[in-house]
C-alpha atoms as a PDB file:
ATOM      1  CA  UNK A   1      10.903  -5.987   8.833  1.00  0.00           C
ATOM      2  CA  UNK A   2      12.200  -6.453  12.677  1.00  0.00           C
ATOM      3  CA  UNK A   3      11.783  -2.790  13.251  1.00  0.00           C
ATOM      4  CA  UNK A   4       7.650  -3.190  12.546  1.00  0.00           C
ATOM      5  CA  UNK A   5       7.734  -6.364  14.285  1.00  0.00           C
ATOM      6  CA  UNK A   6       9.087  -5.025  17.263  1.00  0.00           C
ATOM      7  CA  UNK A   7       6.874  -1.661  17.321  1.00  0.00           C
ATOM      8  CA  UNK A   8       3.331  -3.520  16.419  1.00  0.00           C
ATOM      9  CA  UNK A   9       2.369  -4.222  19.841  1.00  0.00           C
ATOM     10  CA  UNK A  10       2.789  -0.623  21.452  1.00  0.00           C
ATOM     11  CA  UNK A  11       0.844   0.358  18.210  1.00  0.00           C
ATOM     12  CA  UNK A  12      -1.886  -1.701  18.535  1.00  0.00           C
ATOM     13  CA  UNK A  13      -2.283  -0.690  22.054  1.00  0.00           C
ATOM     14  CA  UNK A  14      -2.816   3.086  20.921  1.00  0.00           C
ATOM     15  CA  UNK A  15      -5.577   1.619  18.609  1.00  0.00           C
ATOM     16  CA  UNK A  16      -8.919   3.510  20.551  1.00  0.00           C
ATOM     17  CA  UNK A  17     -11.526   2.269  18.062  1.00  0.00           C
ATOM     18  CA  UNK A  18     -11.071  -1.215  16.582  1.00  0.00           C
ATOM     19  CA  UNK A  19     -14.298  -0.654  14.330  1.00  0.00           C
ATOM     20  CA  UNK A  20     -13.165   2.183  12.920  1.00  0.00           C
ATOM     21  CA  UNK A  21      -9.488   1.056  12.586  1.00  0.00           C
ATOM     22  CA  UNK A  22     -11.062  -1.898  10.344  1.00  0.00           C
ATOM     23  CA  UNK A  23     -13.221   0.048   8.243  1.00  0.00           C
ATOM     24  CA  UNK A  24     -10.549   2.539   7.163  1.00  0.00           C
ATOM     25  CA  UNK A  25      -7.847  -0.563   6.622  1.00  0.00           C
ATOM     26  CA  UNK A  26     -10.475  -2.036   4.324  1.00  0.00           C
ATOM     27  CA  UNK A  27     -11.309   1.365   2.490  1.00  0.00           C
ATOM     28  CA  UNK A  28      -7.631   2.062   1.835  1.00  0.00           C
ATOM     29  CA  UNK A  29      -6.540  -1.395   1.112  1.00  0.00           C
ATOM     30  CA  UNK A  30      -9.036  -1.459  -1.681  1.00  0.00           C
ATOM     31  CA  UNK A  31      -7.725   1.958  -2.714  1.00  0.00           C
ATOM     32  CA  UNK A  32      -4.256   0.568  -2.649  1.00  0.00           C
ATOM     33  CA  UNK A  33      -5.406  -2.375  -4.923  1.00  0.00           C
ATOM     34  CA  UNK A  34      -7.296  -0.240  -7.301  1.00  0.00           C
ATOM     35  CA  UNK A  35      -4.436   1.766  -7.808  1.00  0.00           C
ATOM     36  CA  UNK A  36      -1.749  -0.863  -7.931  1.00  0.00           C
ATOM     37  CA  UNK A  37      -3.719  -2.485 -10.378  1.00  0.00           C
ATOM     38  CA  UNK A  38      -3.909   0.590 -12.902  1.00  0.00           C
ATOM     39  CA  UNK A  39      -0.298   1.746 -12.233  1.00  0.00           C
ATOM     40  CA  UNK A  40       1.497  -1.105 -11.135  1.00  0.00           C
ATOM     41  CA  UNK A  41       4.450   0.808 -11.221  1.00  0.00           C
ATOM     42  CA  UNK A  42       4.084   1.942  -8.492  1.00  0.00           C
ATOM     43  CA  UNK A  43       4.955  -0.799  -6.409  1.00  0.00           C
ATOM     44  CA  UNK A  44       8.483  -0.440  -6.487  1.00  0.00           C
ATOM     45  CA  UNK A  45       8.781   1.842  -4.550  1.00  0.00           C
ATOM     46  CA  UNK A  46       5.088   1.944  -2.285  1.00  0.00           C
ATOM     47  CA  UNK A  47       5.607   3.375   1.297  1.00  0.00           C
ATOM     48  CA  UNK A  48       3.160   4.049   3.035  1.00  0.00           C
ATOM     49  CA  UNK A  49       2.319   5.346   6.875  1.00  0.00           C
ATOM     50  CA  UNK A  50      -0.616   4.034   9.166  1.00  0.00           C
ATOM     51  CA  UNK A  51      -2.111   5.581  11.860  1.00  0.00           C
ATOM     52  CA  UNK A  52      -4.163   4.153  14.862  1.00  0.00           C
ATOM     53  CA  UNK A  53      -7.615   5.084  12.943  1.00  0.00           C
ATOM     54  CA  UNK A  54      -6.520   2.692  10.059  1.00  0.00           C
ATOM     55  CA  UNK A  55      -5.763   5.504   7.345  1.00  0.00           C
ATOM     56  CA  UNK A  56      -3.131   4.866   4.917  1.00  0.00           C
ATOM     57  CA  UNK A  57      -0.861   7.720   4.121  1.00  0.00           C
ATOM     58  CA  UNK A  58       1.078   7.084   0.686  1.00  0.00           C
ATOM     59  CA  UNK A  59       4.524   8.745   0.302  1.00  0.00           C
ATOM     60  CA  UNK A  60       7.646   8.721  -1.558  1.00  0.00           C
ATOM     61  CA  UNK A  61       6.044   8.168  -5.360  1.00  0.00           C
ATOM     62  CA  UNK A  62       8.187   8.342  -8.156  1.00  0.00           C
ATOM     63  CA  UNK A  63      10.531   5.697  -7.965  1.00  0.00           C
ATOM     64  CA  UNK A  64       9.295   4.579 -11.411  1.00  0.00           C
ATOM     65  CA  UNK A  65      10.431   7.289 -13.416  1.00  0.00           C
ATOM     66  CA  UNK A  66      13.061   6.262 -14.996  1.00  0.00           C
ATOM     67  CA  UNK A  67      11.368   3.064 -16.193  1.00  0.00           C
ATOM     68  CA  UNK A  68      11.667   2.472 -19.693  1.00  0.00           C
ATOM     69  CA  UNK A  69       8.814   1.521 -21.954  1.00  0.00           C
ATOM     70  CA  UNK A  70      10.373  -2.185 -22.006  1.00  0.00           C
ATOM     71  CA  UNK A  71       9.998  -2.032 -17.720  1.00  0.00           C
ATOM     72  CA  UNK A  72       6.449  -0.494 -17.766  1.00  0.00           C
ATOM     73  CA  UNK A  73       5.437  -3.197 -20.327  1.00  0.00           C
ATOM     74  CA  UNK A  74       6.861  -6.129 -18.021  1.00  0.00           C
ATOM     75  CA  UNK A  75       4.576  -4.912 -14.933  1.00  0.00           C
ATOM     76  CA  UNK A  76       0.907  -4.284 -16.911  1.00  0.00           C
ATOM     77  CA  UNK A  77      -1.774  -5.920 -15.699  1.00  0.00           C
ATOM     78  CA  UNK A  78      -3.241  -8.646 -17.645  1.00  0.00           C
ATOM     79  CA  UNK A  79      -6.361 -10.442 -17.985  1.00  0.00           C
ATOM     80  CA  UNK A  80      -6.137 -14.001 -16.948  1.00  0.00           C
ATOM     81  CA  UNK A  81      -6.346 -16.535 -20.015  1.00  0.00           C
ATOM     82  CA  UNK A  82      -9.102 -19.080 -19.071  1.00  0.00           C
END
């Protein structure tokens, strides 16, 4: 959105340790996928807070709820037909 757009610069600045900014983005972002891809749910409503060592913070869970069995159903992950 315009409002991360225009605060990414000032954030990278704060960034001290580029190595260790990396490593943690990559540890988390596989986290992210591994959990994404067993409750995929959960990416309706996924908001999440970095900070300048690369951690992810997940908050705000539960937007799916309310789903239905129908909506759960529509979002499961599926092996890919070869």
């Amino acid at each position: 959105n315009g409002f991360t757009r225009k605060q990414l610069p000032t954030f990278i600045l704060n960034v001290v340790d580029g190595g260790l900014f990396g490593a943690n983005l990559a540890r988390d972002r596989y986290m992210m996928y591994k959990m994404l891809a067993g409750m995929p749910e959960l990416a309706t409503d996924l908001q999440l807070l970095i900070n300048t060592d690369g951690e992810l913070f997940f908050i705000d869970f539960g937007g799916h709820a309310s789903w239905t069995m129908k909506d759960k159903m529509i979002l499961t992950v599926r092996p890919r037909e070869e």
